[in-house]
Protein backbone atom coordinates (compact mmCIF):
# COMPACT_ATOMS: atom_id res chain seq x y z
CA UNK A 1 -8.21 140.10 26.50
CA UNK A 2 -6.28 136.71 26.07
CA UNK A 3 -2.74 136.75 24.56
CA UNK A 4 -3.76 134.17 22.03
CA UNK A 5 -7.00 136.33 20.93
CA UNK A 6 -5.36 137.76 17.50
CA UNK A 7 -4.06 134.78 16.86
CA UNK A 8 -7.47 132.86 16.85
CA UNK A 9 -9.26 135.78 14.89
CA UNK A 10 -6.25 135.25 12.44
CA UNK A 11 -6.02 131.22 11.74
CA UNK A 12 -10.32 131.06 11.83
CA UNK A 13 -10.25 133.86 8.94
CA UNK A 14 -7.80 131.60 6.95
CA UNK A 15 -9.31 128.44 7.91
CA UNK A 16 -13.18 130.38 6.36
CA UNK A 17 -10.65 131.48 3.66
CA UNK A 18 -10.55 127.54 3.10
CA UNK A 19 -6.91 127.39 4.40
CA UNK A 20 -5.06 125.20 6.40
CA UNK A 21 -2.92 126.21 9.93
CA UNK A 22 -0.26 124.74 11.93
CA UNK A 23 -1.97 125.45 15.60
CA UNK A 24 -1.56 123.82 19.49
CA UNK A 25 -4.01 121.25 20.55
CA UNK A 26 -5.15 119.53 24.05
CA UNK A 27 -2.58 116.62 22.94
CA UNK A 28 0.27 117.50 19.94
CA UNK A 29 0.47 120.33 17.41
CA UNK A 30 -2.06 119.59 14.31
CA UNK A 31 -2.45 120.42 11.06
CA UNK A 32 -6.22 121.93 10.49
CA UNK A 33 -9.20 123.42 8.84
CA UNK A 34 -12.64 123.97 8.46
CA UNK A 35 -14.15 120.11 8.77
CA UNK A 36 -16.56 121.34 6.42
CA UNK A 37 -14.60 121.97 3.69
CA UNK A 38 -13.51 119.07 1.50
CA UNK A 39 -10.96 121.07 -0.42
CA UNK A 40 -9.31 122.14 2.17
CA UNK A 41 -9.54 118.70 3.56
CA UNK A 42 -7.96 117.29 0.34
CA UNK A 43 -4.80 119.53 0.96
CA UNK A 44 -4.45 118.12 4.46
CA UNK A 45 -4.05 114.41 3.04
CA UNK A 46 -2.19 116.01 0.00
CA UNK A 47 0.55 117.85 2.43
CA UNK A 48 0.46 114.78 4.62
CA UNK A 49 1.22 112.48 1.57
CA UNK A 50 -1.54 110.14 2.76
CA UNK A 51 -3.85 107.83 1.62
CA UNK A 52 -7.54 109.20 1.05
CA UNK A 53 -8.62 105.78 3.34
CA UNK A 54 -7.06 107.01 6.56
CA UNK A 55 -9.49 109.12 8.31
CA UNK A 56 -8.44 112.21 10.23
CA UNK A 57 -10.24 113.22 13.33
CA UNK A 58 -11.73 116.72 14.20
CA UNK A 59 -12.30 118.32 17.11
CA UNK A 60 -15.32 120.46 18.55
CA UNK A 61 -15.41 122.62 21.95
CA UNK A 62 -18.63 121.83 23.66
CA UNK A 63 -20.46 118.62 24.61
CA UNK A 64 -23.48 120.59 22.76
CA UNK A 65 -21.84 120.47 19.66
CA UNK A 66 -21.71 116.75 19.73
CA UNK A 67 -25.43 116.36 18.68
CA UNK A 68 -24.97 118.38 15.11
CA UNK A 69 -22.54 116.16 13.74
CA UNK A 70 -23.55 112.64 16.11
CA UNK A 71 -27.61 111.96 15.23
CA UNK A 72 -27.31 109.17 18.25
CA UNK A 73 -25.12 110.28 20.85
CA UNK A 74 -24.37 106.72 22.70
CA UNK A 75 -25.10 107.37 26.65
CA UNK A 76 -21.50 106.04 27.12
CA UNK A 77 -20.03 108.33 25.26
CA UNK A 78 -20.70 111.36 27.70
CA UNK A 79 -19.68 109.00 30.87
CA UNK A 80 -16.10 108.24 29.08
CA UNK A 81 -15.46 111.61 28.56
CA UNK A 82 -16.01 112.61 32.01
CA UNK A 83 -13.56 109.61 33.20
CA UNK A 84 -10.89 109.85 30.58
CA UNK A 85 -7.79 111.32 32.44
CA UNK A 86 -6.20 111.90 29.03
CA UNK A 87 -8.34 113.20 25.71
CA UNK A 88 -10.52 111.17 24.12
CA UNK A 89 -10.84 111.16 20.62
CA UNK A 90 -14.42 109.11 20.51
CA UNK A 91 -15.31 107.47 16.94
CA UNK A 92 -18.98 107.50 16.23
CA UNK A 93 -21.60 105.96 13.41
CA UNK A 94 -23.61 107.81 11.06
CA UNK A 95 -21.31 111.04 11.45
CA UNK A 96 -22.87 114.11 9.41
CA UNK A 97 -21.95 117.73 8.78
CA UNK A 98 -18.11 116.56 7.72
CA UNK A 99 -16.44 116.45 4.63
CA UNK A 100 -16.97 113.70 3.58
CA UNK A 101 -12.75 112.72 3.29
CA UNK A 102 -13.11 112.77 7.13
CA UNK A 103 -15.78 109.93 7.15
CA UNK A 104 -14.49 106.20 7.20
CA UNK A 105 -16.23 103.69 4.59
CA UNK A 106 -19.10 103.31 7.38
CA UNK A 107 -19.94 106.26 7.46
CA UNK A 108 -18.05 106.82 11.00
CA UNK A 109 -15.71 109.54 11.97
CA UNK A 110 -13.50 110.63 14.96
CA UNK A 111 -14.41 113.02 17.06
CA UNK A 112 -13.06 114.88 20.23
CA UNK A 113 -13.93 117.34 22.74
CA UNK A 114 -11.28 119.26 23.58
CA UNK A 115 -11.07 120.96 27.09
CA UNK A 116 -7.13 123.00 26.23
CA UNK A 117 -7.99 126.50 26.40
CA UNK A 118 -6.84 127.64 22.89
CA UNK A 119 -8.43 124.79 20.56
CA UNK A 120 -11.46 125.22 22.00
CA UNK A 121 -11.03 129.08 22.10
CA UNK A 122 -10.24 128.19 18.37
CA UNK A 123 -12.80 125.72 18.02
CA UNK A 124 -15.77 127.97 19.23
CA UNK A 125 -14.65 131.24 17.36
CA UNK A 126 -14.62 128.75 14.38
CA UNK A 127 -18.54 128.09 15.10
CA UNK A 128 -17.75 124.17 13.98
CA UNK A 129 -15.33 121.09 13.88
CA UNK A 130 -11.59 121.71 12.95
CA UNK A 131 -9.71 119.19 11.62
CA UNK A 132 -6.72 117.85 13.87
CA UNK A 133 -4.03 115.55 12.39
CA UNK A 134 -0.79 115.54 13.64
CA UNK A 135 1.87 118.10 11.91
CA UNK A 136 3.82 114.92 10.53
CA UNK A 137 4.32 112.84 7.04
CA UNK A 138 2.59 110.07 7.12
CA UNK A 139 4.69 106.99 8.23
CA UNK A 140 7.03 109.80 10.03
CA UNK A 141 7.80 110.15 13.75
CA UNK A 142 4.80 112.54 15.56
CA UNK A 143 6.49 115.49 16.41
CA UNK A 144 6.46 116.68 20.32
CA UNK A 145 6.19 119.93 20.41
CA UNK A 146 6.83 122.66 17.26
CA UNK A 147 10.50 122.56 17.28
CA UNK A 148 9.78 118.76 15.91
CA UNK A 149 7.66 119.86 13.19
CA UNK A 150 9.75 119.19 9.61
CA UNK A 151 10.05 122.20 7.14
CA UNK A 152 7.98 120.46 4.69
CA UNK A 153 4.94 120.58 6.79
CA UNK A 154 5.53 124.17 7.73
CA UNK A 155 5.94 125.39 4.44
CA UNK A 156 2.40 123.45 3.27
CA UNK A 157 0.20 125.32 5.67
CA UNK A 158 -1.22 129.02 5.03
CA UNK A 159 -0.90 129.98 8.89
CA UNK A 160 1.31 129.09 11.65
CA UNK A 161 0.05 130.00 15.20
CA UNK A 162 2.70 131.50 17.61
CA UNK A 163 0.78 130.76 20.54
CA UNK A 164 3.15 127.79 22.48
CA UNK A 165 5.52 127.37 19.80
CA UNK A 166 8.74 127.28 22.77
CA UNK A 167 7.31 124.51 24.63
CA UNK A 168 9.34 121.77 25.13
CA UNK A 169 7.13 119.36 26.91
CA UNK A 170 6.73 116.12 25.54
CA UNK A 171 2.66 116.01 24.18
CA UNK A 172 0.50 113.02 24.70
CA UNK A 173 -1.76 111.78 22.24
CA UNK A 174 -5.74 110.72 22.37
CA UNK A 175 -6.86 107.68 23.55
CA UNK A 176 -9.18 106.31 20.66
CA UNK A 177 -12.37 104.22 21.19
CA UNK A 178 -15.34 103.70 18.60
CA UNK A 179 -18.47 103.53 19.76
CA UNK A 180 -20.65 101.86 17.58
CA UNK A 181 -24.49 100.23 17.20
CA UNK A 182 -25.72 97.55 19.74
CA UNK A 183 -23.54 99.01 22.52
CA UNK A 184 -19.96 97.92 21.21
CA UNK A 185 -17.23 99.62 22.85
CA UNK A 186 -13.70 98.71 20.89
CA UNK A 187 -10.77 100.64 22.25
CA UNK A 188 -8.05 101.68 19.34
CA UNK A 189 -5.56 103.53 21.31
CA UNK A 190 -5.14 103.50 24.61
């Protein structure tokens, strides 16, 4: 049995519950829930005092899963995933199956396949997308790693996951690119 496994069946009951937990991703610690669930959604952006406008992305475990939420999976897509040294948080059109606070004006949404053992432990117990945002106030510093994370935000959530909280290493975010119709590539983050 994995040392994380109570804490997954833990933080997916409270994120079903419509919750929201404080857990470890492939990049920095996020805040997240059920992508499904717009209430729970809402409280994200509510405990993150930010604006409805800026979209959050969510992440899945599998390449399969892409297709549920993605109707047209651009062929690139799968190619920069397998060359991205770093994760890759991919944006993609016509994004379904999300709340729909997580979709942009267009109807797009960011999504990432993460390879880290415990989100996608996390992501596949949860049978879906869960959100990930960083554990910050908007406008704030990203934290590093959990001893960064403010009060404020730990007090907001309904679950904190133990798993990696004494890290120390300094976390790397996503690179961002949208994908989007007619084979236009535009790179966000690098």
């Amino acid at each position: 049995m994995k040392p994380y496994a109570d804490e997954i069946k833990h933080a997916v009951q409270v994120m079903r519950d419509g919750g929201i937990i404080l857990y470890p991703t492939d990049t920095i610690w996020g805040i997240g829930c059920d992508a499904s669930n717009s209430d729970a959604v809402r409280r994200i952006l509510s405990l993150k005092h930010r604006d409805d406008g800026k979209s959050m992305l969510s992440l899945i475990d599998s390449d399969a899963k892409l297709g549920y939420y993605v109707p047209e999976i651009p062929d690139l897509a799968y190619d920069l995933m397998d060359m991205s040294e770093k994760p890759l948080t991919i944006i993609y059109d016509n994004v379904r199956h999300l709340a729909p606070e997580l979709l942009a004006g267009d109807g797009s949404a960011g999504i990432r396949v993460t390879r880290e053992e415990f989100s996608r432990e996390l992501c596949a117990r949860m049978g879906g997308a869960v959100v990930s945002t960083s554990a910050n106030v908007s406008g704030e510093p990203t934290p590093q790693n959990f001893s960064e994370i403010s009060e404020e935000i730990k007090r907001g959530v309904d679950y904190i996951v133990k798993y990696r909280r004494s890290e120390t290493i300094r976390s790397v975010v996503s690179a961002i690119i949208k994908l989007g119709a007619g084979g236009l590539v535009k790179i966000i983050r690098e």
